[in-house]
PDB file of N, CA and C in Angstrom:
ATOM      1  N   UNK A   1       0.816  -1.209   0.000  1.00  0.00           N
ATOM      2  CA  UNK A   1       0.000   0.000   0.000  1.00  0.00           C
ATOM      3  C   UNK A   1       0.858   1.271   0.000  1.00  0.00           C
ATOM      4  N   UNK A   2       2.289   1.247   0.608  1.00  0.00           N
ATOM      5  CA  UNK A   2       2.599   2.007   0.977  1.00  0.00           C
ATOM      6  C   UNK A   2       4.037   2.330  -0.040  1.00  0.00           C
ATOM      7  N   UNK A   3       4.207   1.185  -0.651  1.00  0.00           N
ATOM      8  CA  UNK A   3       5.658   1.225  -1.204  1.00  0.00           C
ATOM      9  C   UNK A   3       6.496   1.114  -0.950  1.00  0.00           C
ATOM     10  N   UNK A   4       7.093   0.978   0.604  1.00  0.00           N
ATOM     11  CA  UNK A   4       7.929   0.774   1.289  1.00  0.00           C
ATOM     12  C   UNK A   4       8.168  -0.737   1.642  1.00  0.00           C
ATOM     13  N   UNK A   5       9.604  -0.865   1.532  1.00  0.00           N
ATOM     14  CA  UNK A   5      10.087  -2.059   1.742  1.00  0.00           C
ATOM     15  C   UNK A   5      10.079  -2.556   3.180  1.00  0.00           C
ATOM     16  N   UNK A   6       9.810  -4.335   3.399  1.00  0.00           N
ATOM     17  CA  UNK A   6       9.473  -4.303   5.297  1.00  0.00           C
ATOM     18  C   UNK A   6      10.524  -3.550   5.754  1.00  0.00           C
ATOM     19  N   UNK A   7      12.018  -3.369   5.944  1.00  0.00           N
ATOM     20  CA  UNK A   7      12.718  -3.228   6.366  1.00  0.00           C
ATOM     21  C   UNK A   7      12.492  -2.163   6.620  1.00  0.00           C
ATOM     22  N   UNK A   8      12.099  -1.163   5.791  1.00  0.00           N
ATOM     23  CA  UNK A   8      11.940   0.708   5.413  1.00  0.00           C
ATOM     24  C   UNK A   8      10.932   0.836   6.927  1.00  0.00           C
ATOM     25  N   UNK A   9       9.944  -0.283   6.895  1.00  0.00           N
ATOM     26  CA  UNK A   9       8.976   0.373   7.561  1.00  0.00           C
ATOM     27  C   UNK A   9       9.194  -0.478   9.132  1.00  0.00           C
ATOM     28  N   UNK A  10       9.885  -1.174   9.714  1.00  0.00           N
ATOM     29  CA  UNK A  10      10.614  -1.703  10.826  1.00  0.00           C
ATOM     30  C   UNK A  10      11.261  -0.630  11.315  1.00  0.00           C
ATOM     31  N   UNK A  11      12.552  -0.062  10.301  1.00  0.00           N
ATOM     32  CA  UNK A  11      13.089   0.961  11.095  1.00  0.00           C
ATOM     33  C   UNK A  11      12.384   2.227  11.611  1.00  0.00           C
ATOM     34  N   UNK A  12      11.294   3.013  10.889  1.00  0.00           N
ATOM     35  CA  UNK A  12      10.836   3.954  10.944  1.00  0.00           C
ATOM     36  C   UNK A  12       9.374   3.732  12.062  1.00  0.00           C
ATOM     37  N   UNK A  13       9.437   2.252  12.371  1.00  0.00           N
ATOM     38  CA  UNK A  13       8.433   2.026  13.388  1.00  0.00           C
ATOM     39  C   UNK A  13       9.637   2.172  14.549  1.00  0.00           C
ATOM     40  N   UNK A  14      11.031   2.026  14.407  1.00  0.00           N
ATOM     41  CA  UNK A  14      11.961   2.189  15.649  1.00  0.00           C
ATOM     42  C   UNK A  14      12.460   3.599  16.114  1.00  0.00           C
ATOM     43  N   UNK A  15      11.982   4.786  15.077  1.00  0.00           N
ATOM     44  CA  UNK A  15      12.576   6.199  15.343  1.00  0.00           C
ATOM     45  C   UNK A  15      11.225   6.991  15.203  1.00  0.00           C
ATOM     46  N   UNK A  16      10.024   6.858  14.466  1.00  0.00           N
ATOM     47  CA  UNK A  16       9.174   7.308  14.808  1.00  0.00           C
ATOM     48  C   UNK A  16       7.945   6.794  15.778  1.00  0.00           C
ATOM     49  N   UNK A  17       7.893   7.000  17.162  1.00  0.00           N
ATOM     50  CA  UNK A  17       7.093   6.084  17.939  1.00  0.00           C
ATOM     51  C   UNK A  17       5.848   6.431  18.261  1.00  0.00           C
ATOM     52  N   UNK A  18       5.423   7.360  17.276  1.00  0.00           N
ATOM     53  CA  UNK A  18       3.732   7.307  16.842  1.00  0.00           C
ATOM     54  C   UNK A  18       2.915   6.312  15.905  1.00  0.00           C
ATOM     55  N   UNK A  19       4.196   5.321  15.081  1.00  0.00           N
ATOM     56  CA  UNK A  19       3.627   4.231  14.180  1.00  0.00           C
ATOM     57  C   UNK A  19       3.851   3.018  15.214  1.00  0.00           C
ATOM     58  N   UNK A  20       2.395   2.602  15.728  1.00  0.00           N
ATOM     59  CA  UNK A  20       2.222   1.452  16.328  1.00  0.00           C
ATOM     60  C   UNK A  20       1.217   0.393  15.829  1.00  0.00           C
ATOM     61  N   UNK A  21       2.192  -0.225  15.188  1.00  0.00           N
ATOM     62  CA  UNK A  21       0.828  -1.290  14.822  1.00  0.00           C
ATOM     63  C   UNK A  21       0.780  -2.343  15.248  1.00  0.00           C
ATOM     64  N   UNK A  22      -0.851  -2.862  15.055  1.00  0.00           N
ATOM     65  CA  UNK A  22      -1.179  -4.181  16.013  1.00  0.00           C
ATOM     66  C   UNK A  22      -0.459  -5.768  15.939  1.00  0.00           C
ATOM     67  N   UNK A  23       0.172  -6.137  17.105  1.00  0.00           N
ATOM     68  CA  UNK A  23       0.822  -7.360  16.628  1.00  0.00           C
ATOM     69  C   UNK A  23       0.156  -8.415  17.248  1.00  0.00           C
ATOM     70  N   UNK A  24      -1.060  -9.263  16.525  1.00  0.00           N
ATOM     71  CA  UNK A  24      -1.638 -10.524  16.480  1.00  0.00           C
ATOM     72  C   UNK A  24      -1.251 -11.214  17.238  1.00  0.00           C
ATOM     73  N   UNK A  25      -1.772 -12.407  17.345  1.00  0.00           N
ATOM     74  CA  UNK A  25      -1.042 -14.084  17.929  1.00  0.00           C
ATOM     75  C   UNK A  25       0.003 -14.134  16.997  1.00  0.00           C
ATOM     76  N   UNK A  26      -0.142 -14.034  15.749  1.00  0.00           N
ATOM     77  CA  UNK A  26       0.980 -14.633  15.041  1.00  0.00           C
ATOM     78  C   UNK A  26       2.332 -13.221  15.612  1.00  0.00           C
ATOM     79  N   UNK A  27       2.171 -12.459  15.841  1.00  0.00           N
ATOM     80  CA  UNK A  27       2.797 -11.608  16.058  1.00  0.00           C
ATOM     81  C   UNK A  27       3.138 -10.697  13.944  1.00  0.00           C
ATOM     82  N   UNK A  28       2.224 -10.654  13.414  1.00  0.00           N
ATOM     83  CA  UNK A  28       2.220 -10.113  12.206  1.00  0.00           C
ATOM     84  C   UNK A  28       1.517  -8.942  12.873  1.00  0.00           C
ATOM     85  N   UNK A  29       2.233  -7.983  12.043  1.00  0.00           N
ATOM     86  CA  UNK A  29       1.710  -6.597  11.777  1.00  0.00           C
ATOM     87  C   UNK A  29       0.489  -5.955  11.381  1.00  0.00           C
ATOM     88  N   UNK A  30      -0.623  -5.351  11.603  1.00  0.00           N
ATOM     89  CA  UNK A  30      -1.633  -5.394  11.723  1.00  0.00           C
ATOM     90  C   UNK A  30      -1.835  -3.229  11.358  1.00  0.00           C
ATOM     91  N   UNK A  31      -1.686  -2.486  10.297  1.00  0.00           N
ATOM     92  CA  UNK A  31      -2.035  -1.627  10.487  1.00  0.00           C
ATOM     93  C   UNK A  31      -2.773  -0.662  10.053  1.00  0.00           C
ATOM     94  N   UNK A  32      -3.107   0.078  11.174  1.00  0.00           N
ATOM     95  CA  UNK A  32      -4.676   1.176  10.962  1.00  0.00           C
ATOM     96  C   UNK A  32      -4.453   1.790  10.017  1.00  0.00           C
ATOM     97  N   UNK A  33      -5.617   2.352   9.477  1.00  0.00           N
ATOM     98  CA  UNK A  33      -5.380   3.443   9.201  1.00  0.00           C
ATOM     99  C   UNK A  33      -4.935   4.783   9.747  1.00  0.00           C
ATOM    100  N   UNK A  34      -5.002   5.263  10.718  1.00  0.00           N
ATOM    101  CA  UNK A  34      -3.955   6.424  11.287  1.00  0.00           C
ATOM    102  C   UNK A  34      -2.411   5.839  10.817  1.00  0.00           C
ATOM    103  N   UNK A  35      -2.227   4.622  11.474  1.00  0.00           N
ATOM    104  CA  UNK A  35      -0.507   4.360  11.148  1.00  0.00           C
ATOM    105  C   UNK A  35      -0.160   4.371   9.485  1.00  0.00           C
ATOM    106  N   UNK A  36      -1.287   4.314   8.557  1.00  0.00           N
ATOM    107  CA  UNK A  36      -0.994   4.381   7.013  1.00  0.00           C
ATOM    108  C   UNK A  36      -0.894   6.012   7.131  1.00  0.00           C
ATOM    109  N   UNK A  37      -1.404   6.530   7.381  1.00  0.00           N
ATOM    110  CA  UNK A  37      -1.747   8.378   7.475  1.00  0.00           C
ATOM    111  C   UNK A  37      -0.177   8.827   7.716  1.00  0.00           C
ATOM    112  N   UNK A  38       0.362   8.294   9.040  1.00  0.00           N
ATOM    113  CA  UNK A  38       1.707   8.271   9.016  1.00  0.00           C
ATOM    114  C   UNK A  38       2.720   8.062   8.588  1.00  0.00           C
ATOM    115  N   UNK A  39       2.638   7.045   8.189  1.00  0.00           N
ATOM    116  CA  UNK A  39       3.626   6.468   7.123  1.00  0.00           C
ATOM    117  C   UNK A  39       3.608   7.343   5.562  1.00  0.00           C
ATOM    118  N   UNK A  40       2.674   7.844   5.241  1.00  0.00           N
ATOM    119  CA  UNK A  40       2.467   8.606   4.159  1.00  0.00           C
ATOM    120  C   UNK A  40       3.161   9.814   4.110  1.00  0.00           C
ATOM    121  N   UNK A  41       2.890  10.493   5.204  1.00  0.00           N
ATOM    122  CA  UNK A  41       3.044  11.403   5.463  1.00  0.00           C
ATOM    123  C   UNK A  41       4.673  11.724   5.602  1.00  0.00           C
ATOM    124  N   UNK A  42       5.190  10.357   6.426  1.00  0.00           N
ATOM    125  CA  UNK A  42       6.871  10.327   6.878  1.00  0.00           C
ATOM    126  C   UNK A  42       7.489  10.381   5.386  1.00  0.00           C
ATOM    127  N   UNK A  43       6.860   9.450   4.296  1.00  0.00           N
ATOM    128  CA  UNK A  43       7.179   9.172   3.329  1.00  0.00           C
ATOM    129  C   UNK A  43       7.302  10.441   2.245  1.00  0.00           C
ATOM    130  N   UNK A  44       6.324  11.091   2.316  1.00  0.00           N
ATOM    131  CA  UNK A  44       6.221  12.487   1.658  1.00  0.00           C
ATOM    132  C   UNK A  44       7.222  13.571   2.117  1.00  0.00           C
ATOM    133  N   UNK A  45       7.601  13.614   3.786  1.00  0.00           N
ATOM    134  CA  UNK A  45       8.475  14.626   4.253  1.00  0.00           C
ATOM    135  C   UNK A  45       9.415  13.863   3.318  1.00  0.00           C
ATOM    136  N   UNK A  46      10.108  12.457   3.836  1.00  0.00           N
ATOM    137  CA  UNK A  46      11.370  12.601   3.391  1.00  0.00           C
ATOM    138  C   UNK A  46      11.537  12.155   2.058  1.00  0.00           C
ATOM    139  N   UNK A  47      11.257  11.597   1.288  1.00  0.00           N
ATOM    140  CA  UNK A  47      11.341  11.225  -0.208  1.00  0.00           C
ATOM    141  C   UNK A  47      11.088  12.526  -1.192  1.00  0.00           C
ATOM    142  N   UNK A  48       9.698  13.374  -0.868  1.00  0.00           N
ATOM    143  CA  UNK A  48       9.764  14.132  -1.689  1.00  0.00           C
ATOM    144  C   UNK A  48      10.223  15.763  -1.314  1.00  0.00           C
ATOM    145  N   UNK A  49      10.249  16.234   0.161  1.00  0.00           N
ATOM    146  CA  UNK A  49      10.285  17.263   0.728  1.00  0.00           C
ATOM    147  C   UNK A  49      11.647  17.250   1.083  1.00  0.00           C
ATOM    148  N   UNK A  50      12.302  16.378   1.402  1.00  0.00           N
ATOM    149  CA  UNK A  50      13.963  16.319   1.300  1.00  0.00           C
ATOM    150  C   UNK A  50      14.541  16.395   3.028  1.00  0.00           C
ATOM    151  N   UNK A  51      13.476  16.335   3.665  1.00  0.00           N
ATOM    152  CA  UNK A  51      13.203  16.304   5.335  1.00  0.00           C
ATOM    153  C   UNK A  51      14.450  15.399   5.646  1.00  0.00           C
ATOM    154  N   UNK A  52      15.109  15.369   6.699  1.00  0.00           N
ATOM    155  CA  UNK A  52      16.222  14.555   7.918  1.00  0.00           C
ATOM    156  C   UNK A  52      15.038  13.553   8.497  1.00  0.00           C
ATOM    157  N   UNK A  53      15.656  12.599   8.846  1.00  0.00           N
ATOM    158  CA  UNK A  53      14.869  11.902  10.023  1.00  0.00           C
ATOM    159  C   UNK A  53      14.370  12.546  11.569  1.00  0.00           C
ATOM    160  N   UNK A  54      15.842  13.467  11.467  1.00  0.00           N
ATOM    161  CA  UNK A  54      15.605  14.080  12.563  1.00  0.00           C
ATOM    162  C   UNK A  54      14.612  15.334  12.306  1.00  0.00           C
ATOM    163  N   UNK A  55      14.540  16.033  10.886  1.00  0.00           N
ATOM    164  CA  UNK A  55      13.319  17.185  10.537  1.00  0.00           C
ATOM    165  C   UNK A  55      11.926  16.471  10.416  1.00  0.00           C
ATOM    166  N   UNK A  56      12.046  15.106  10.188  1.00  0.00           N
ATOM    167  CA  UNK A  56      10.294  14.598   9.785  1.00  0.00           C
ATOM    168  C   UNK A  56       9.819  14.333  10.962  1.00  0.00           C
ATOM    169  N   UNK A  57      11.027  13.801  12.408  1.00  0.00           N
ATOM    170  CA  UNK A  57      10.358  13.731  13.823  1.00  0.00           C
ATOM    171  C   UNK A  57       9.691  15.233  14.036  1.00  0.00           C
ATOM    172  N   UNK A  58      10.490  16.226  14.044  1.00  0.00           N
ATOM    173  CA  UNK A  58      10.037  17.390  14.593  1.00  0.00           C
ATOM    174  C   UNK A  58       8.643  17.685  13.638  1.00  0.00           C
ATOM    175  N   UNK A  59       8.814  17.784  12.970  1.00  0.00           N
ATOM    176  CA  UNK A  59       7.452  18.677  11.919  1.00  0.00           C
ATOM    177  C   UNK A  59       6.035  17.706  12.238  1.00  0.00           C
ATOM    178  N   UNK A  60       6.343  15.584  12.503  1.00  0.00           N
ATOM    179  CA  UNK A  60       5.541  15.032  12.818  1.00  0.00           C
ATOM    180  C   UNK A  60       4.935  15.776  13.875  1.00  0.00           C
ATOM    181  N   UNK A  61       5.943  15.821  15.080  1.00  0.00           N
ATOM    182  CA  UNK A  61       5.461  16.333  16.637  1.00  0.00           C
ATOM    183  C   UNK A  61       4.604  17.305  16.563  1.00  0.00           C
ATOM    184  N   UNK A  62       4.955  18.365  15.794  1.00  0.00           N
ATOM    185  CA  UNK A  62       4.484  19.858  15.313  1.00  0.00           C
ATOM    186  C   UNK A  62       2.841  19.802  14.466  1.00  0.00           C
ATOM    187  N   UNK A  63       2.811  18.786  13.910  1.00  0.00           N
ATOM    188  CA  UNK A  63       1.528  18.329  13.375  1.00  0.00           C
ATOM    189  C   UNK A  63       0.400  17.669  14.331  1.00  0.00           C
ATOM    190  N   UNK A  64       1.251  16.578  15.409  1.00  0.00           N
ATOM    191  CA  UNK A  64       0.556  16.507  16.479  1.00  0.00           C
ATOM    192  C   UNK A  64      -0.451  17.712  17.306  1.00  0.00           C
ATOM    193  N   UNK A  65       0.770  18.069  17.933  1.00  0.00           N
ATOM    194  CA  UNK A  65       0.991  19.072  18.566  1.00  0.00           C
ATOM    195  C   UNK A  65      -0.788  20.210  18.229  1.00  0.00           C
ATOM    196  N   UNK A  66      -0.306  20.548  17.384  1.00  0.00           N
ATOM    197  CA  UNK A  66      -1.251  21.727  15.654  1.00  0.00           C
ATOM    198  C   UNK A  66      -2.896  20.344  15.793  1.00  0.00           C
ATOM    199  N   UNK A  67      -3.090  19.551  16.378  1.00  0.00           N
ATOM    200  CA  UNK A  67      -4.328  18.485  16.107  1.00  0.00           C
ATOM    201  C   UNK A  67      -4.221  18.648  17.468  1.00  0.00           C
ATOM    202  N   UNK A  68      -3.687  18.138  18.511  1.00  0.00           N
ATOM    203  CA  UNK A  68      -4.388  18.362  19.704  1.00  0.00           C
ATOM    204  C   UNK A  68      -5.001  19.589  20.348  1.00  0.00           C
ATOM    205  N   UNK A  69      -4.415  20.694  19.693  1.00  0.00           N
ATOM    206  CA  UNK A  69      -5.190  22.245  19.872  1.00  0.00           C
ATOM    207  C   UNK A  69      -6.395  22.520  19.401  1.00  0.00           C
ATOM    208  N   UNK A  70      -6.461  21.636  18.067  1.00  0.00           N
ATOM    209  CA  UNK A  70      -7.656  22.117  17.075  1.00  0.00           C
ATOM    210  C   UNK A  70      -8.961  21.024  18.043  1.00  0.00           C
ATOM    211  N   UNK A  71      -8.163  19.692  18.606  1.00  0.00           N
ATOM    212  CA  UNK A  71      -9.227  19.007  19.518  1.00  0.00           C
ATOM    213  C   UNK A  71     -10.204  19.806  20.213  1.00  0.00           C
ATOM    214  N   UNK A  72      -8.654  19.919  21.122  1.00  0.00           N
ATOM    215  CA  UNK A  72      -8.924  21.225  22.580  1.00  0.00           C
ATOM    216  C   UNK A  72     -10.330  22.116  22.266  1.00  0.00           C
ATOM    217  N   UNK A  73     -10.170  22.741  20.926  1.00  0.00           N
ATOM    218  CA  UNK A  73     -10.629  24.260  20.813  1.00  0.00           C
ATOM    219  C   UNK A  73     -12.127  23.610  20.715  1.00  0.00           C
ATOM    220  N   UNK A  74     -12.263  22.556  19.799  1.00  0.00           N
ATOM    221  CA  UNK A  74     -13.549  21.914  19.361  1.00  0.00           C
ATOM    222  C   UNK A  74     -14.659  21.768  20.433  1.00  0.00           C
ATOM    223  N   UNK A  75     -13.770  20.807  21.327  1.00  0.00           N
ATOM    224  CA  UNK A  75     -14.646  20.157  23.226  1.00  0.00           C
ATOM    225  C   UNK A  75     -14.745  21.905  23.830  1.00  0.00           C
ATOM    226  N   UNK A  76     -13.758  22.626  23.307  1.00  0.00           N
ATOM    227  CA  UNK A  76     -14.304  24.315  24.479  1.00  0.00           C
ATOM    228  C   UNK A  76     -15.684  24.724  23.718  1.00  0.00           C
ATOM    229  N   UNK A  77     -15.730  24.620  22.576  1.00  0.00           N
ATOM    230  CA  UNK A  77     -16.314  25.206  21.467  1.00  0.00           C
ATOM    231  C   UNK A  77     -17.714  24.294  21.560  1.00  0.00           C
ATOM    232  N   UNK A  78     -17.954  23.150  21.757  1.00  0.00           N
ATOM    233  CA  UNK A  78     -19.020  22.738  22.348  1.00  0.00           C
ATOM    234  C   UNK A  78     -19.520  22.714  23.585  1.00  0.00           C
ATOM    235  N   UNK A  79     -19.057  22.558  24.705  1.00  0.00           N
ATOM    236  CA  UNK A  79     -19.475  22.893  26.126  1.00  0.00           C
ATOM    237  C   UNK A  79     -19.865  24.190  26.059  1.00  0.00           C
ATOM    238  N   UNK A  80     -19.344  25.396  25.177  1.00  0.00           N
ATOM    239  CA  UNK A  80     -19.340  26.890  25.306  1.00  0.00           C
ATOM    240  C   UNK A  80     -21.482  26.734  24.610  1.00  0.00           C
ATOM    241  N   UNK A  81     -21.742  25.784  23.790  1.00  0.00           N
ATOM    242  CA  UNK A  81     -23.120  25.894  23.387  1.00  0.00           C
ATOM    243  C   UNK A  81     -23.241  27.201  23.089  1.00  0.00           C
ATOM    244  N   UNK A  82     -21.976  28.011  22.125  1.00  0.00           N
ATOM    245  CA  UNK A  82     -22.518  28.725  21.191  1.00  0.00           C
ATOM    246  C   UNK A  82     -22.042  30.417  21.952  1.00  0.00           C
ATOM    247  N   UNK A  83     -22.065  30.028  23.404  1.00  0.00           N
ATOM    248  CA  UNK A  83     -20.959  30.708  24.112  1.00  0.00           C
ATOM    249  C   UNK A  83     -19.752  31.377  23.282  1.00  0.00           C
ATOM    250  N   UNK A  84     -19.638  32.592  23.775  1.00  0.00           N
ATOM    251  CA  UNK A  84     -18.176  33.102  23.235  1.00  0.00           C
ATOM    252  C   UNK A  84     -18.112  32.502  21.861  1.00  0.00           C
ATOM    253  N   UNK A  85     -18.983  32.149  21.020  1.00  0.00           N
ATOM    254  CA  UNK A  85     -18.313  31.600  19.785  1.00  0.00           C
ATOM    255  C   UNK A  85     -17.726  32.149  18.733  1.00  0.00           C
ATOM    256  N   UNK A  86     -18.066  33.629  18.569  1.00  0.00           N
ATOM    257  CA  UNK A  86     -17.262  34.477  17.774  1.00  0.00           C
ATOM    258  C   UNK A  86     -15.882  34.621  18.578  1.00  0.00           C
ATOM    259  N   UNK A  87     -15.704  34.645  19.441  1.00  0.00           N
ATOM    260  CA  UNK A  87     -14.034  34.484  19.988  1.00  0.00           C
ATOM    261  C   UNK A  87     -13.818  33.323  19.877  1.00  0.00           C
ATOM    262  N   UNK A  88     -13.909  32.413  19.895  1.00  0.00           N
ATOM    263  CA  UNK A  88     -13.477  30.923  19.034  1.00  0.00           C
ATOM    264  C   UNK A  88     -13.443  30.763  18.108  1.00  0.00           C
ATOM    265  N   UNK A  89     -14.220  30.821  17.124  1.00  0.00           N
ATOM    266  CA  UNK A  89     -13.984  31.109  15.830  1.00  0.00           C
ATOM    267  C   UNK A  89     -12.991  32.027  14.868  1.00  0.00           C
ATOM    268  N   UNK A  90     -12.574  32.953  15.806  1.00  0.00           N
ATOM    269  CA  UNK A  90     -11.576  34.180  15.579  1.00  0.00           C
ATOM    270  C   UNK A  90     -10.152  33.663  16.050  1.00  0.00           C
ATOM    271  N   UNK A  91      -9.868  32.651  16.879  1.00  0.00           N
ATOM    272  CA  UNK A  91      -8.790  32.409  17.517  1.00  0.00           C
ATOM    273  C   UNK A  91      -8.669  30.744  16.602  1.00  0.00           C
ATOM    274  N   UNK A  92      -9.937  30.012  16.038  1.00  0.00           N
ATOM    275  CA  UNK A  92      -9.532  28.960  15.019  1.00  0.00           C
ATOM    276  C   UNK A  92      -9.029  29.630  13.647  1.00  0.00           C
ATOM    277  N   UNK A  93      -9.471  30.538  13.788  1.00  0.00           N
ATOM    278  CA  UNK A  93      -9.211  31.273  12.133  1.00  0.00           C
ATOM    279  C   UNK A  93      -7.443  31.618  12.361  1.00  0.00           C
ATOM    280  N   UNK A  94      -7.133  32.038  13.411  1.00  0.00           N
ATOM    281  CA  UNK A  94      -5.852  32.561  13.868  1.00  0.00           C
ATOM    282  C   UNK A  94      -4.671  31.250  13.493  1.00  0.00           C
ATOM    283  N   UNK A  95      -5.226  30.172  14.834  1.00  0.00           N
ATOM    284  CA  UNK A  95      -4.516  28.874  14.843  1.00  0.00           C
ATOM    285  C   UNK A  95      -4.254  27.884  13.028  1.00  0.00           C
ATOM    286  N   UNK A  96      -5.479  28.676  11.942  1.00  0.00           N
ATOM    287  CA  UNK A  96      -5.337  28.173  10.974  1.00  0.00           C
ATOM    288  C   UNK A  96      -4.206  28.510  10.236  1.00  0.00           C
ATOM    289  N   UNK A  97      -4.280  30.364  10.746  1.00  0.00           N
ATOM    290  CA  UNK A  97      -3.257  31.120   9.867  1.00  0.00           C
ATOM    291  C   UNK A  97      -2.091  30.203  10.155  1.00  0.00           C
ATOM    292  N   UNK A  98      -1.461  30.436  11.713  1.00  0.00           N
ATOM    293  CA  UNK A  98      -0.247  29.912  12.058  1.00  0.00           C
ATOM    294  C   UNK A  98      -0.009  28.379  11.432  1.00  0.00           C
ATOM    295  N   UNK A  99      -1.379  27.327  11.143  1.00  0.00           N
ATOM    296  CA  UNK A  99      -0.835  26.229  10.766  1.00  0.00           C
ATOM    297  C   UNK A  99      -0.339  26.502   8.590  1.00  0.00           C
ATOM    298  N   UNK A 100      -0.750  27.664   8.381  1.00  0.00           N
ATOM    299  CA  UNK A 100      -0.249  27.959   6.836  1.00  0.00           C
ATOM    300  C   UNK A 100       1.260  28.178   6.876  1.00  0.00           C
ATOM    301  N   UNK A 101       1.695  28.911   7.842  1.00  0.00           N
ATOM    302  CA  UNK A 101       2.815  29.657   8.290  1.00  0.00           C
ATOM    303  C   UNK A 101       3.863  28.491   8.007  1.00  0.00           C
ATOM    304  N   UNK A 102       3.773  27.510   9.156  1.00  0.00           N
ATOM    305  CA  UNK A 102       4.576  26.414   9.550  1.00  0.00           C
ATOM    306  C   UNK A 102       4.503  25.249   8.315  1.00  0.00           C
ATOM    307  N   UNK A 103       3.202  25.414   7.538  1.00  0.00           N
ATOM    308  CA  UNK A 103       3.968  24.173   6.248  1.00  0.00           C
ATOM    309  C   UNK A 103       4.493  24.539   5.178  1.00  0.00           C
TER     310      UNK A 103
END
């Protein structure tokens, strides 16, 4: 699916430790879709974007990072029931700019 050779994708399950995939009885590899999302993604920094191992960890983290805020803002943004929502909406519009900035 991915193009990558097992070996390619062993090591990069040993330096990037957000690709966890499920290991069976047989102990075979088993993976989600999020861990394909990843792998795509690792694959795109460094094959076509020209990324370090050590630049595709950071920018991964940074992508994390940039998704657990947009979570955050979502769960405030519903408990708020509409609450403050033009200041949420003004501060997602913001967090969008900054995620243009950084790719």
């Amino acid at each position: 699916m991915t193009g990558l050779k097992p070996h390619v994708l062993r090591y990069w399950e040993s330096e990037f430790r957000v690709i966890k995939p499920h290991k069976g009885g047989s102990l075979q590899r088993l993976y989600r879709r999020k861990d394909l999302d990843l792998i795509l993604k690792i694959k795109k920094l460094l094959y076509e974007e020209g990324f370090t191992i050590s630049g595709a960890k950071k920018k991964i983290r940074d992508l994390e990072r940039l998704e657990n805020r947009q979570m955050k803002l979502k769960l405030v943004e519903k408990r708020s029931n509409g609450k403050d929502h033009e200041l949420l909406v003004s501060v997602r519009e913001e967090l969008k700019g900054i995620r243009k900035m950084l790719e």
